[in-house]
PDB file of N, CA and C in Angstrom:
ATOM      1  N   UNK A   1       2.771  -5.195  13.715  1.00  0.00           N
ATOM      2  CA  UNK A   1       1.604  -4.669  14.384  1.00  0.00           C
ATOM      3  C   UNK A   1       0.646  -5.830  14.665  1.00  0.00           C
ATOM      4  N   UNK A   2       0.609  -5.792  15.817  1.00  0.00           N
ATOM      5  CA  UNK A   2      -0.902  -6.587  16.223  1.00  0.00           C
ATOM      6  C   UNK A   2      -1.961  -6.117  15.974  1.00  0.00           C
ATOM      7  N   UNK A   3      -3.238  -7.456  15.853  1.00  0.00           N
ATOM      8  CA  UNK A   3      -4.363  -7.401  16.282  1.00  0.00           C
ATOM      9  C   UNK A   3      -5.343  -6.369  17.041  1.00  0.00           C
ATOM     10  N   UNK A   4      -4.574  -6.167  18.113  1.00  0.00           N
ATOM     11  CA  UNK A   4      -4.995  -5.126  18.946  1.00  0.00           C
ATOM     12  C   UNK A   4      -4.654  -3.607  18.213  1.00  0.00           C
ATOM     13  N   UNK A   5      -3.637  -3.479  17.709  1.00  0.00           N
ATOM     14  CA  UNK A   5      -3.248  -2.361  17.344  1.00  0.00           C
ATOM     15  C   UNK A   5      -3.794  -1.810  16.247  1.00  0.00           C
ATOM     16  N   UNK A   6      -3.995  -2.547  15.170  1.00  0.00           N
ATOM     17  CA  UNK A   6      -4.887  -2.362  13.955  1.00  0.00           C
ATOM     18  C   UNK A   6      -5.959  -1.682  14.555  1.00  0.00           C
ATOM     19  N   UNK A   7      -6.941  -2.522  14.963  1.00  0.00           N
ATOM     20  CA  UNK A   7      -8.165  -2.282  15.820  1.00  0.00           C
ATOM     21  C   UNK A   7      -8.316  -0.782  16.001  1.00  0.00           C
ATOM     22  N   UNK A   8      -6.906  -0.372  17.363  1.00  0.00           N
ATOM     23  CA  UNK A   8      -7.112   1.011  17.448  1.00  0.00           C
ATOM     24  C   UNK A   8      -7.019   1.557  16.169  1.00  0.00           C
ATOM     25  N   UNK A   9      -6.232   1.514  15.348  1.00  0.00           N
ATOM     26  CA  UNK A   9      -5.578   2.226  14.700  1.00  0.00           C
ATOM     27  C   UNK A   9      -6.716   2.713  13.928  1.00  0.00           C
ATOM     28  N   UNK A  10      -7.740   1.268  13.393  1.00  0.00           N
ATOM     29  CA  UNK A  10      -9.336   1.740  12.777  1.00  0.00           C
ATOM     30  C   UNK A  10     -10.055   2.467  13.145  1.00  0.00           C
ATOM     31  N   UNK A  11      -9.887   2.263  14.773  1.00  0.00           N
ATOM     32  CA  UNK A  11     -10.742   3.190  15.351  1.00  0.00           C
ATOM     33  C   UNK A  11     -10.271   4.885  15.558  1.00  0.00           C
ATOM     34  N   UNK A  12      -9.090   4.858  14.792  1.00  0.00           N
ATOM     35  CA  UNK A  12      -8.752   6.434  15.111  1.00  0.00           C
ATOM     36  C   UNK A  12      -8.826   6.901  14.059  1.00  0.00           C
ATOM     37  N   UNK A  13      -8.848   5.863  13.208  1.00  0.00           N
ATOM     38  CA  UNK A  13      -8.660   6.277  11.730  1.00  0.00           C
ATOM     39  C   UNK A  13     -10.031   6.718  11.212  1.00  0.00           C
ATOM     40  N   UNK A  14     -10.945   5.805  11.720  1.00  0.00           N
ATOM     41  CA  UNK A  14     -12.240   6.155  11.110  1.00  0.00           C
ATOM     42  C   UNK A  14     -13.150   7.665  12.038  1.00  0.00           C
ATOM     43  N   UNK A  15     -12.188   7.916  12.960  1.00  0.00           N
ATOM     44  CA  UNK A  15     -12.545   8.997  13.488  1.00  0.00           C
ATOM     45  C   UNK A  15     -13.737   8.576  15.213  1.00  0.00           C
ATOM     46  N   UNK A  16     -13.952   7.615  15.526  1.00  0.00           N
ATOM     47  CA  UNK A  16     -15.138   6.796  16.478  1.00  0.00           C
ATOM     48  C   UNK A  16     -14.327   6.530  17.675  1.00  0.00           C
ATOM     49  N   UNK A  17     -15.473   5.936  18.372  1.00  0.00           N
ATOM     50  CA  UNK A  17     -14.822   5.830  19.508  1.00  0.00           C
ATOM     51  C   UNK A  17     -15.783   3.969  19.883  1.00  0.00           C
ATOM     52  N   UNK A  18     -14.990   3.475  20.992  1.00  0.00           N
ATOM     53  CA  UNK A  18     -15.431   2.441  21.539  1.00  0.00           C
ATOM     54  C   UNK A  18     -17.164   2.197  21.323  1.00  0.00           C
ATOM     55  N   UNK A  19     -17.608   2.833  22.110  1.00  0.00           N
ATOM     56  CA  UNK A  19     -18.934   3.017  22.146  1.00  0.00           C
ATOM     57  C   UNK A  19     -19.687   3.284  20.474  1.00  0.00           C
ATOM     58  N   UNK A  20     -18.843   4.187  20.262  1.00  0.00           N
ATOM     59  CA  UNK A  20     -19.769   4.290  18.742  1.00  0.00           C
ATOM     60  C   UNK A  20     -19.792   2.742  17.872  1.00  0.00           C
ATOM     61  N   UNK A  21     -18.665   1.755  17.979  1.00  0.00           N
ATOM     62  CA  UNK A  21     -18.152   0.828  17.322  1.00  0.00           C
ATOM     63  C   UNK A  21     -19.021  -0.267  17.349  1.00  0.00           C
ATOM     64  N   UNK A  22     -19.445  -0.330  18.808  1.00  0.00           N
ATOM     65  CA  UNK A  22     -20.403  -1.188  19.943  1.00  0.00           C
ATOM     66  C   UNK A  22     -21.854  -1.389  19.403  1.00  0.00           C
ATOM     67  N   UNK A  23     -22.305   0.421  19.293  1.00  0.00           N
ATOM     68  CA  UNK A  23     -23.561   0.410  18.718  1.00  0.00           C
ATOM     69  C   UNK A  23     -23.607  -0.365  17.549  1.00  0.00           C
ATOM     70  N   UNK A  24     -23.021   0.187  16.489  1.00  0.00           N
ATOM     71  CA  UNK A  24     -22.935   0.072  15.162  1.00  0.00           C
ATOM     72  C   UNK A  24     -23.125  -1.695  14.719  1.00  0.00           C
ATOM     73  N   UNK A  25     -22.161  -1.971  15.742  1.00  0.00           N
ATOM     74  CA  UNK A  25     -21.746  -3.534  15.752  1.00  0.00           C
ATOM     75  C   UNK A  25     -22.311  -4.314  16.241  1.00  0.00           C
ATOM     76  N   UNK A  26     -23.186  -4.239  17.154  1.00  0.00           N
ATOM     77  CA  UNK A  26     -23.415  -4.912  18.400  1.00  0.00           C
ATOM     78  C   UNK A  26     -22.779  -6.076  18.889  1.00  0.00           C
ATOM     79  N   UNK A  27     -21.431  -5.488  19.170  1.00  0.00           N
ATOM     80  CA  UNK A  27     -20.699  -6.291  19.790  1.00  0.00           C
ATOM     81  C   UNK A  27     -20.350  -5.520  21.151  1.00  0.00           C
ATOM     82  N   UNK A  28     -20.681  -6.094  22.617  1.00  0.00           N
ATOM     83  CA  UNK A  28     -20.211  -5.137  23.842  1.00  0.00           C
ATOM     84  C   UNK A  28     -19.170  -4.520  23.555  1.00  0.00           C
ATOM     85  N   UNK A  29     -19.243  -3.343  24.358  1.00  0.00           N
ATOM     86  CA  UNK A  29     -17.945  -2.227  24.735  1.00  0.00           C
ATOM     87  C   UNK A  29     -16.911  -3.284  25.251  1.00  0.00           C
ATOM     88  N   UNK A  30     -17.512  -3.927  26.421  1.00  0.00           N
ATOM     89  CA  UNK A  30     -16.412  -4.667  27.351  1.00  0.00           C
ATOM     90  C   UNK A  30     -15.820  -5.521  26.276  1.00  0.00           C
ATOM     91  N   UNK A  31     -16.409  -6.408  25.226  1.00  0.00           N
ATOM     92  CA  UNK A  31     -15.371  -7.054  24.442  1.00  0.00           C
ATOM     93  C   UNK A  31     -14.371  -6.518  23.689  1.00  0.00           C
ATOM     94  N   UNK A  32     -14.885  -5.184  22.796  1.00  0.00           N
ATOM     95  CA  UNK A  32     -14.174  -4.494  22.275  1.00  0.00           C
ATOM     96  C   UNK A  32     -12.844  -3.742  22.960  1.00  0.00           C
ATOM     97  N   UNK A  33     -13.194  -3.749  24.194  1.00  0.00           N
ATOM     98  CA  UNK A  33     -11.935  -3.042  25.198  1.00  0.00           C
ATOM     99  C   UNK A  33     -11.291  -4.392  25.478  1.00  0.00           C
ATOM    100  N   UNK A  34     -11.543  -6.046  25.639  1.00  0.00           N
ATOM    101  CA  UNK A  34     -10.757  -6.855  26.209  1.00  0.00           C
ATOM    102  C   UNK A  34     -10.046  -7.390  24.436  1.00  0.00           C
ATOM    103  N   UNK A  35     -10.860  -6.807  23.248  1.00  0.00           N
ATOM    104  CA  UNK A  35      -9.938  -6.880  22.309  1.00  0.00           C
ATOM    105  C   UNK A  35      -8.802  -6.345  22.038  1.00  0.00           C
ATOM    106  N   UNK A  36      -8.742  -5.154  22.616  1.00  0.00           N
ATOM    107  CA  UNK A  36      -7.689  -3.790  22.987  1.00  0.00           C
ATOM    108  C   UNK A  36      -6.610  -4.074  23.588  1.00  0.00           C
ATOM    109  N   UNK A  37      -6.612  -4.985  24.311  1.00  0.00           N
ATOM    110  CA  UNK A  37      -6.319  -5.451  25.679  1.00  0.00           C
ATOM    111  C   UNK A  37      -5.207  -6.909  25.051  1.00  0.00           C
ATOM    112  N   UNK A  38      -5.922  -7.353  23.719  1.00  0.00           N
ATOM    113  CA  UNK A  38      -5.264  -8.602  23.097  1.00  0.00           C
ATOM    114  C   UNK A  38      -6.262 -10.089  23.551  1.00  0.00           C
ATOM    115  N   UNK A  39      -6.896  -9.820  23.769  1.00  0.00           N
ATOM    116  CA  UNK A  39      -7.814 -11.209  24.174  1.00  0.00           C
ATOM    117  C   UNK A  39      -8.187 -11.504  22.529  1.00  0.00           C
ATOM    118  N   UNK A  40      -8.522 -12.771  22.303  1.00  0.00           N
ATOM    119  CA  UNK A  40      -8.703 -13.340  20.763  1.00  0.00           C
ATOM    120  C   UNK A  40      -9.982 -13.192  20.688  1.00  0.00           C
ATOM    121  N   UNK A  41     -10.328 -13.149  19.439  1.00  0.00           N
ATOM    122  CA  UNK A  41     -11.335 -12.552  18.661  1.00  0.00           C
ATOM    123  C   UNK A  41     -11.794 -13.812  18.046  1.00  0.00           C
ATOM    124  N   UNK A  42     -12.665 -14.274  17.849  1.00  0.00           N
ATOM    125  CA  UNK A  42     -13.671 -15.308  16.742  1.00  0.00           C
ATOM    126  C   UNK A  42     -14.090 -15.075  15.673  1.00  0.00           C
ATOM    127  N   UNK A  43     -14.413 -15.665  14.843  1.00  0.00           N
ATOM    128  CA  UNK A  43     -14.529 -15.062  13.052  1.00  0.00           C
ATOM    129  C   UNK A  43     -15.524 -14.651  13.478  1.00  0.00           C
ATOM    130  N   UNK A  44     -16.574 -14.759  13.667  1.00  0.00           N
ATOM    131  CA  UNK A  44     -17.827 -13.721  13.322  1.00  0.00           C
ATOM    132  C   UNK A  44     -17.793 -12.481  13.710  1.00  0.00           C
ATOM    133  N   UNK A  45     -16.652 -12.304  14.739  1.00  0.00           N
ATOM    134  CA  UNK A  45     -16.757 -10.684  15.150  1.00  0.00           C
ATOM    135  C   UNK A  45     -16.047 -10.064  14.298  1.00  0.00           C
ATOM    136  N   UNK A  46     -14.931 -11.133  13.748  1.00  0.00           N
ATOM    137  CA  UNK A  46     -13.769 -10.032  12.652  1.00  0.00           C
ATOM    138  C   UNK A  46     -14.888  -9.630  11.280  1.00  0.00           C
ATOM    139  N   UNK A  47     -15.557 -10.948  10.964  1.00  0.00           N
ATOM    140  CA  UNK A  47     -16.343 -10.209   9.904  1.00  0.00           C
ATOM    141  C   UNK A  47     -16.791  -8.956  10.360  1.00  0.00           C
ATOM    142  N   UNK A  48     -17.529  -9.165  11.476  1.00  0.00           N
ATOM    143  CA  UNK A  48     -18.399  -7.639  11.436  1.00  0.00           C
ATOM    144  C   UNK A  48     -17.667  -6.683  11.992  1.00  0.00           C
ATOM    145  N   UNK A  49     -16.268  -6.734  12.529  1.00  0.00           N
ATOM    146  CA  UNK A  49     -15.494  -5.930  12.489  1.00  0.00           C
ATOM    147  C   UNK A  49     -15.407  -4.927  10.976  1.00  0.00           C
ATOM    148  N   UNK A  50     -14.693  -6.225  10.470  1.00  0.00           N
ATOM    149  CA  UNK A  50     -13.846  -5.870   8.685  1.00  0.00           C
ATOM    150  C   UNK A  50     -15.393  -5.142   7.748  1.00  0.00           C
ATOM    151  N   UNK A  51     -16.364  -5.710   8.277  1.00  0.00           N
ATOM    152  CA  UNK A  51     -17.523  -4.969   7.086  1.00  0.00           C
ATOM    153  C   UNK A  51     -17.530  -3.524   7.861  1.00  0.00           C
ATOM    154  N   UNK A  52     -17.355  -3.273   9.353  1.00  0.00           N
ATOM    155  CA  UNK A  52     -17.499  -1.742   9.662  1.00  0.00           C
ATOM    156  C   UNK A  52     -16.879  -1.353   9.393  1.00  0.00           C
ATOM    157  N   UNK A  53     -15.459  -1.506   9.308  1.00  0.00           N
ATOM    158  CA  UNK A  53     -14.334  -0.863   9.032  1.00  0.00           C
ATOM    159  C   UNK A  53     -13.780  -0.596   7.655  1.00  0.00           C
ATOM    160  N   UNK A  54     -14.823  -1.082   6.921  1.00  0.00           N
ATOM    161  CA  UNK A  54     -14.659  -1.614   5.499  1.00  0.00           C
ATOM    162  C   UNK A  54     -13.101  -2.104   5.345  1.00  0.00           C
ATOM    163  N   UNK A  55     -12.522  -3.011   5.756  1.00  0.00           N
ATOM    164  CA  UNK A  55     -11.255  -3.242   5.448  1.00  0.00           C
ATOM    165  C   UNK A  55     -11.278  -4.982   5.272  1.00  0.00           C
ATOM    166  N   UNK A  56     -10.317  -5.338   4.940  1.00  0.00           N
ATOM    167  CA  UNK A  56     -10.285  -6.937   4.362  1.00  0.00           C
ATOM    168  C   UNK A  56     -10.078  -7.735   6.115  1.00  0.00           C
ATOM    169  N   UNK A  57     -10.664  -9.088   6.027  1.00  0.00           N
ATOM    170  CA  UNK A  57     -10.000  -9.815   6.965  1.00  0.00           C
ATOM    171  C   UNK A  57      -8.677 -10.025   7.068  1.00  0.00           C
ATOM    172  N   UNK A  58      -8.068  -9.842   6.383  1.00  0.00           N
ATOM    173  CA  UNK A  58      -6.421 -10.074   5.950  1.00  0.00           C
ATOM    174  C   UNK A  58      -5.683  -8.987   6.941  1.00  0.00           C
ATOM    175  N   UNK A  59      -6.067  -8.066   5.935  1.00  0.00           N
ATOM    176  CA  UNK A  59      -5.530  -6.750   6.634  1.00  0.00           C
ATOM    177  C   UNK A  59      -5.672  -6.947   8.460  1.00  0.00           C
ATOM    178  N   UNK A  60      -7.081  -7.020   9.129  1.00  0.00           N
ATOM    179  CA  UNK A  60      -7.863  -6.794  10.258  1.00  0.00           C
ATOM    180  C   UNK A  60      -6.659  -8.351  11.014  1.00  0.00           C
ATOM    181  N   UNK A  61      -6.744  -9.392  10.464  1.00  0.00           N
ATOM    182  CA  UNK A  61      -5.878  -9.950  11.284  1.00  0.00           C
ATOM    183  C   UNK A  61      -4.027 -10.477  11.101  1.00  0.00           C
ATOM    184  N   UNK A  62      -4.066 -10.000   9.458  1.00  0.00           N
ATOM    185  CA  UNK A  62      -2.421 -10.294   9.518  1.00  0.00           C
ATOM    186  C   UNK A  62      -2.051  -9.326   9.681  1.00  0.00           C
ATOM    187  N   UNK A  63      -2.781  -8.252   9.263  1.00  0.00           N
ATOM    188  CA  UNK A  63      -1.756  -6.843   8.636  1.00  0.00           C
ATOM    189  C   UNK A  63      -1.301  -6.936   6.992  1.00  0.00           C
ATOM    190  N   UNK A  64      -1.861  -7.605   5.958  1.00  0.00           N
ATOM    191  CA  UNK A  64      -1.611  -8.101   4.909  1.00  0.00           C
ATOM    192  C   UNK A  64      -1.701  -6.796   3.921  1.00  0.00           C
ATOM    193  N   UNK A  65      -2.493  -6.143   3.815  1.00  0.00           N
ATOM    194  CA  UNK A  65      -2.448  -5.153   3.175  1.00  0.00           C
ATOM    195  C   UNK A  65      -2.264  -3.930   3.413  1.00  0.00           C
ATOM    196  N   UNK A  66      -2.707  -2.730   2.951  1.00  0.00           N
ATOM    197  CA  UNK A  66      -2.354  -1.203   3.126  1.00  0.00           C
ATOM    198  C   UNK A  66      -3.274  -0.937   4.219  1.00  0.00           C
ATOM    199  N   UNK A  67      -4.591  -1.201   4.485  1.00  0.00           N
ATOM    200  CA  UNK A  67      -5.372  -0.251   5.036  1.00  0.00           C
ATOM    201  C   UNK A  67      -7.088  -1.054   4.866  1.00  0.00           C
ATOM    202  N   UNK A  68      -7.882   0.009   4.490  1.00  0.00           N
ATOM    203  CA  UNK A  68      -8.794   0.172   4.195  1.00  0.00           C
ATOM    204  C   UNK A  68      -9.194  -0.232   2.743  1.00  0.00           C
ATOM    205  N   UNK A  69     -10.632  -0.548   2.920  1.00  0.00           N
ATOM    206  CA  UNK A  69     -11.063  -0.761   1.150  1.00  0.00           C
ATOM    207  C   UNK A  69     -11.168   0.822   0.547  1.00  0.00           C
ATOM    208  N   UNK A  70     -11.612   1.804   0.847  1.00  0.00           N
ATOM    209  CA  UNK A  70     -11.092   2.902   0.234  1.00  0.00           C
ATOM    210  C   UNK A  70      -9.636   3.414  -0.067  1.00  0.00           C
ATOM    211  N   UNK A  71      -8.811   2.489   0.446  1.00  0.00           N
ATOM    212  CA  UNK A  71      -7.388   2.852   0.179  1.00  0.00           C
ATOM    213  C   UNK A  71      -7.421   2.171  -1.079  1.00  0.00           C
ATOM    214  N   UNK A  72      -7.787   1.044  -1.174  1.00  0.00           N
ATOM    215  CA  UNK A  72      -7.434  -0.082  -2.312  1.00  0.00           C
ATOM    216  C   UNK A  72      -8.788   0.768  -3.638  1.00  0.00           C
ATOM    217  N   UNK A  73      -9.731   1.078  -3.108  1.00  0.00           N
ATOM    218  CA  UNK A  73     -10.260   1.955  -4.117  1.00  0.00           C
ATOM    219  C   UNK A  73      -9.646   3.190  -5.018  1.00  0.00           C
ATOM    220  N   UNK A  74      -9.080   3.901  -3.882  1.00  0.00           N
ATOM    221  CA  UNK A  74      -8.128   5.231  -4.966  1.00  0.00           C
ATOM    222  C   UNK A  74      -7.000   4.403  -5.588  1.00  0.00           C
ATOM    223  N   UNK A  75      -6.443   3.586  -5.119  1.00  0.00           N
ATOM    224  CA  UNK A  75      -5.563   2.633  -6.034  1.00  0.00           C
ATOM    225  C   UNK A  75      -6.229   2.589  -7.335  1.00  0.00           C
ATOM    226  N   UNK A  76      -7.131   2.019  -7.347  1.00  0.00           N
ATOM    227  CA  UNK A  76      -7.865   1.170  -8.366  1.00  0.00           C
ATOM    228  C   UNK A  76      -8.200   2.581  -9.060  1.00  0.00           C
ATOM    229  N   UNK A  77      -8.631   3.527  -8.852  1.00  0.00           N
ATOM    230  CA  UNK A  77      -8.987   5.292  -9.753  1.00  0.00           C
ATOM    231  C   UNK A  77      -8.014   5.437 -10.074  1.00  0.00           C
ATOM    232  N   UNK A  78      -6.706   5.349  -9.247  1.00  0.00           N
ATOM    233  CA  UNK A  78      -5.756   6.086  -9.846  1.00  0.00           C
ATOM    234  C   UNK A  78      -5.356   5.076 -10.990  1.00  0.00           C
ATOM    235  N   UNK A  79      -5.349   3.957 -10.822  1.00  0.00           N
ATOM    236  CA  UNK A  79      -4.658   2.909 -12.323  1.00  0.00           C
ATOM    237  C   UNK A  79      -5.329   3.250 -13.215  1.00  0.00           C
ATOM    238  N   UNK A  80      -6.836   3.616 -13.115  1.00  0.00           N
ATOM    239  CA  UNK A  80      -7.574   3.747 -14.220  1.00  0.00           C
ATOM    240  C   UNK A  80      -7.427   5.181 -14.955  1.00  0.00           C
ATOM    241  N   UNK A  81      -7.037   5.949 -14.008  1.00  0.00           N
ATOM    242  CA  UNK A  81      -7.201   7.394 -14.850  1.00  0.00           C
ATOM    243  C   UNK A  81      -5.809   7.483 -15.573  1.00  0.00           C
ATOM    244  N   UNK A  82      -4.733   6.367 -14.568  1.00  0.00           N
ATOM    245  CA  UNK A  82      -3.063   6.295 -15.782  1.00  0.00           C
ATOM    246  C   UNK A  82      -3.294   5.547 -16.663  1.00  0.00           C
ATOM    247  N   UNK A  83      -4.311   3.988 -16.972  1.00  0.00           N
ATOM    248  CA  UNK A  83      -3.707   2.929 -17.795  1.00  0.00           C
ATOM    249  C   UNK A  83      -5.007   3.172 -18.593  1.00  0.00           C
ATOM    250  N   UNK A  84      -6.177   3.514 -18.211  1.00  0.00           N
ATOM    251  CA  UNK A  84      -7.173   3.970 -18.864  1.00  0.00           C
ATOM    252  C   UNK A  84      -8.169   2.461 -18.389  1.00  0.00           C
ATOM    253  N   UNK A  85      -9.663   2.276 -18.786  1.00  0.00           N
ATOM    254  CA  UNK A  85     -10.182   1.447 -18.667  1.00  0.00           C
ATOM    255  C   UNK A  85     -10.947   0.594 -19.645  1.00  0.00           C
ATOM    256  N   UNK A  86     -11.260  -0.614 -19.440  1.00  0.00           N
ATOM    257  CA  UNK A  86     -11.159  -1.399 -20.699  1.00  0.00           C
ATOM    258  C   UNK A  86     -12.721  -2.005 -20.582  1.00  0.00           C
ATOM    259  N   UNK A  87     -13.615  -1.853 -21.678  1.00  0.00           N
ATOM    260  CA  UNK A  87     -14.487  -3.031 -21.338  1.00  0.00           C
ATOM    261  C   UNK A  87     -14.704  -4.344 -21.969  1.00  0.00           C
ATOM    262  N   UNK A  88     -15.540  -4.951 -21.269  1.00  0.00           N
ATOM    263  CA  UNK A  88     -15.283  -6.993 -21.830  1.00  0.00           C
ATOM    264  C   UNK A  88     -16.990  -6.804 -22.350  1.00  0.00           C
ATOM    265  N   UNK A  89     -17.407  -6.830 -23.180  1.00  0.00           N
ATOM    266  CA  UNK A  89     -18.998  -7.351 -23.470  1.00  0.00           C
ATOM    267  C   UNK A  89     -18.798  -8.731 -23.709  1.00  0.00           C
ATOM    268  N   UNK A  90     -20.059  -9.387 -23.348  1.00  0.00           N
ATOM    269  CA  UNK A  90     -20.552 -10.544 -23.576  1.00  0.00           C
ATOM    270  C   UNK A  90     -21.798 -10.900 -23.824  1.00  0.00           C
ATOM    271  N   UNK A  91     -21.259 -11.668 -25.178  1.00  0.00           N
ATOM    272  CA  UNK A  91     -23.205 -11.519 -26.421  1.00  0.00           C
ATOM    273  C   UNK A  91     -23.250 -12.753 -26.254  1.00  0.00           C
ATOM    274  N   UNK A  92     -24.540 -13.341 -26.069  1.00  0.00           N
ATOM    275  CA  UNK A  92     -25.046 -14.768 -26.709  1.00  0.00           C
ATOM    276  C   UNK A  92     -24.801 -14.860 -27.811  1.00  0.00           C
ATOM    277  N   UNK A  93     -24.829 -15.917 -28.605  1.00  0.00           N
ATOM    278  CA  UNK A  93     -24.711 -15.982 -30.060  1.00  0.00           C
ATOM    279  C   UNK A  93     -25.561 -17.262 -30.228  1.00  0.00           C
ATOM    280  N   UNK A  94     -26.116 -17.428 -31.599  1.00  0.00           N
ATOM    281  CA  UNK A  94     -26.907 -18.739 -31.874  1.00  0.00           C
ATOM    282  C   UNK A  94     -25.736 -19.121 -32.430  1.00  0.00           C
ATOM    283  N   UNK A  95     -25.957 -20.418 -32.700  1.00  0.00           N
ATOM    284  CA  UNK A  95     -24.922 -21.473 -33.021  1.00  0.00           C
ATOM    285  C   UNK A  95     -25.600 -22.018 -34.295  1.00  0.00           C
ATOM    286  N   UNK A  96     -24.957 -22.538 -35.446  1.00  0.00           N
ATOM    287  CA  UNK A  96     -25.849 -22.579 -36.581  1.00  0.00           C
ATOM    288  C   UNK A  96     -25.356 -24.263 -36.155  1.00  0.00           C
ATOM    289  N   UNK A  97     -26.561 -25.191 -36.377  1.00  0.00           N
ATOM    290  CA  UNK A  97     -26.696 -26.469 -36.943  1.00  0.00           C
ATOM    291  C   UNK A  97     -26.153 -27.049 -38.280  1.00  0.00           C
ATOM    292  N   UNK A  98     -25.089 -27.834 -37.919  1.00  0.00           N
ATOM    293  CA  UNK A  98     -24.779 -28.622 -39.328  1.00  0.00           C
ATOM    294  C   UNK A  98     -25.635 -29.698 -39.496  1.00  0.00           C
ATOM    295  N   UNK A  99     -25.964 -29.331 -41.367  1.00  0.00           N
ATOM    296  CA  UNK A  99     -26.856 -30.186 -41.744  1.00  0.00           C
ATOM    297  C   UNK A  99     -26.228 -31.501 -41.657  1.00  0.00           C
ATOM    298  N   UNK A 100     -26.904 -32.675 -41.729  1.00  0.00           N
ATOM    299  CA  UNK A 100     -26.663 -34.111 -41.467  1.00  0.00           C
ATOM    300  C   UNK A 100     -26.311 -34.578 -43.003  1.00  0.00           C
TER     301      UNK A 100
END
């Protein structure tokens, strides 16, 4: 899957349309349609792509992962409600001085 295809695929997935994406983003309609289209994209738009879409840059341009950061979230609930969850505290402690 391409670039382009992801894209839609966010955009169907998240339920929006071109225009809604545009606002949100302020990135033009017309770019977002010549992204559609396969024209290359520049990092600053994938960021603000990947933060609307909440999904990783990875995902948005390799295809590297599943989806969405809410996908990788119920992952992460579901490990916890099978393996259970653990916590780490961390105390200062004084350090005692050896006498000389």
């Amino acid at each position: 899957m391409e670039f382009k295809e992801r894209l839609a695929f966010l955009i169907e997935e998240k339920g929006t349309n071109m225009s809604a994406v545009s606002k949100a983003t302020g990135i033009p309609r017309s770019s977002l349609h010549n992204y559609l289209l396969g024209t290359e994209v520049g990092l600053s738009k994938l960021i603000i792509l990947a933060d609307f879409f909440s999904c990783s840059l990875d995902f948005l341009v390799f295809g590297a992962s599943e989806g969405t950061l809410d996908d990788e979230l119920e992952v992460v609930q579901a490990e916890i409600k099978s393996q259970g969850l653990y916590e780490i505290v961390l105390r200062k402690k004084k350090i005692k001085k050896e006498s000389e």
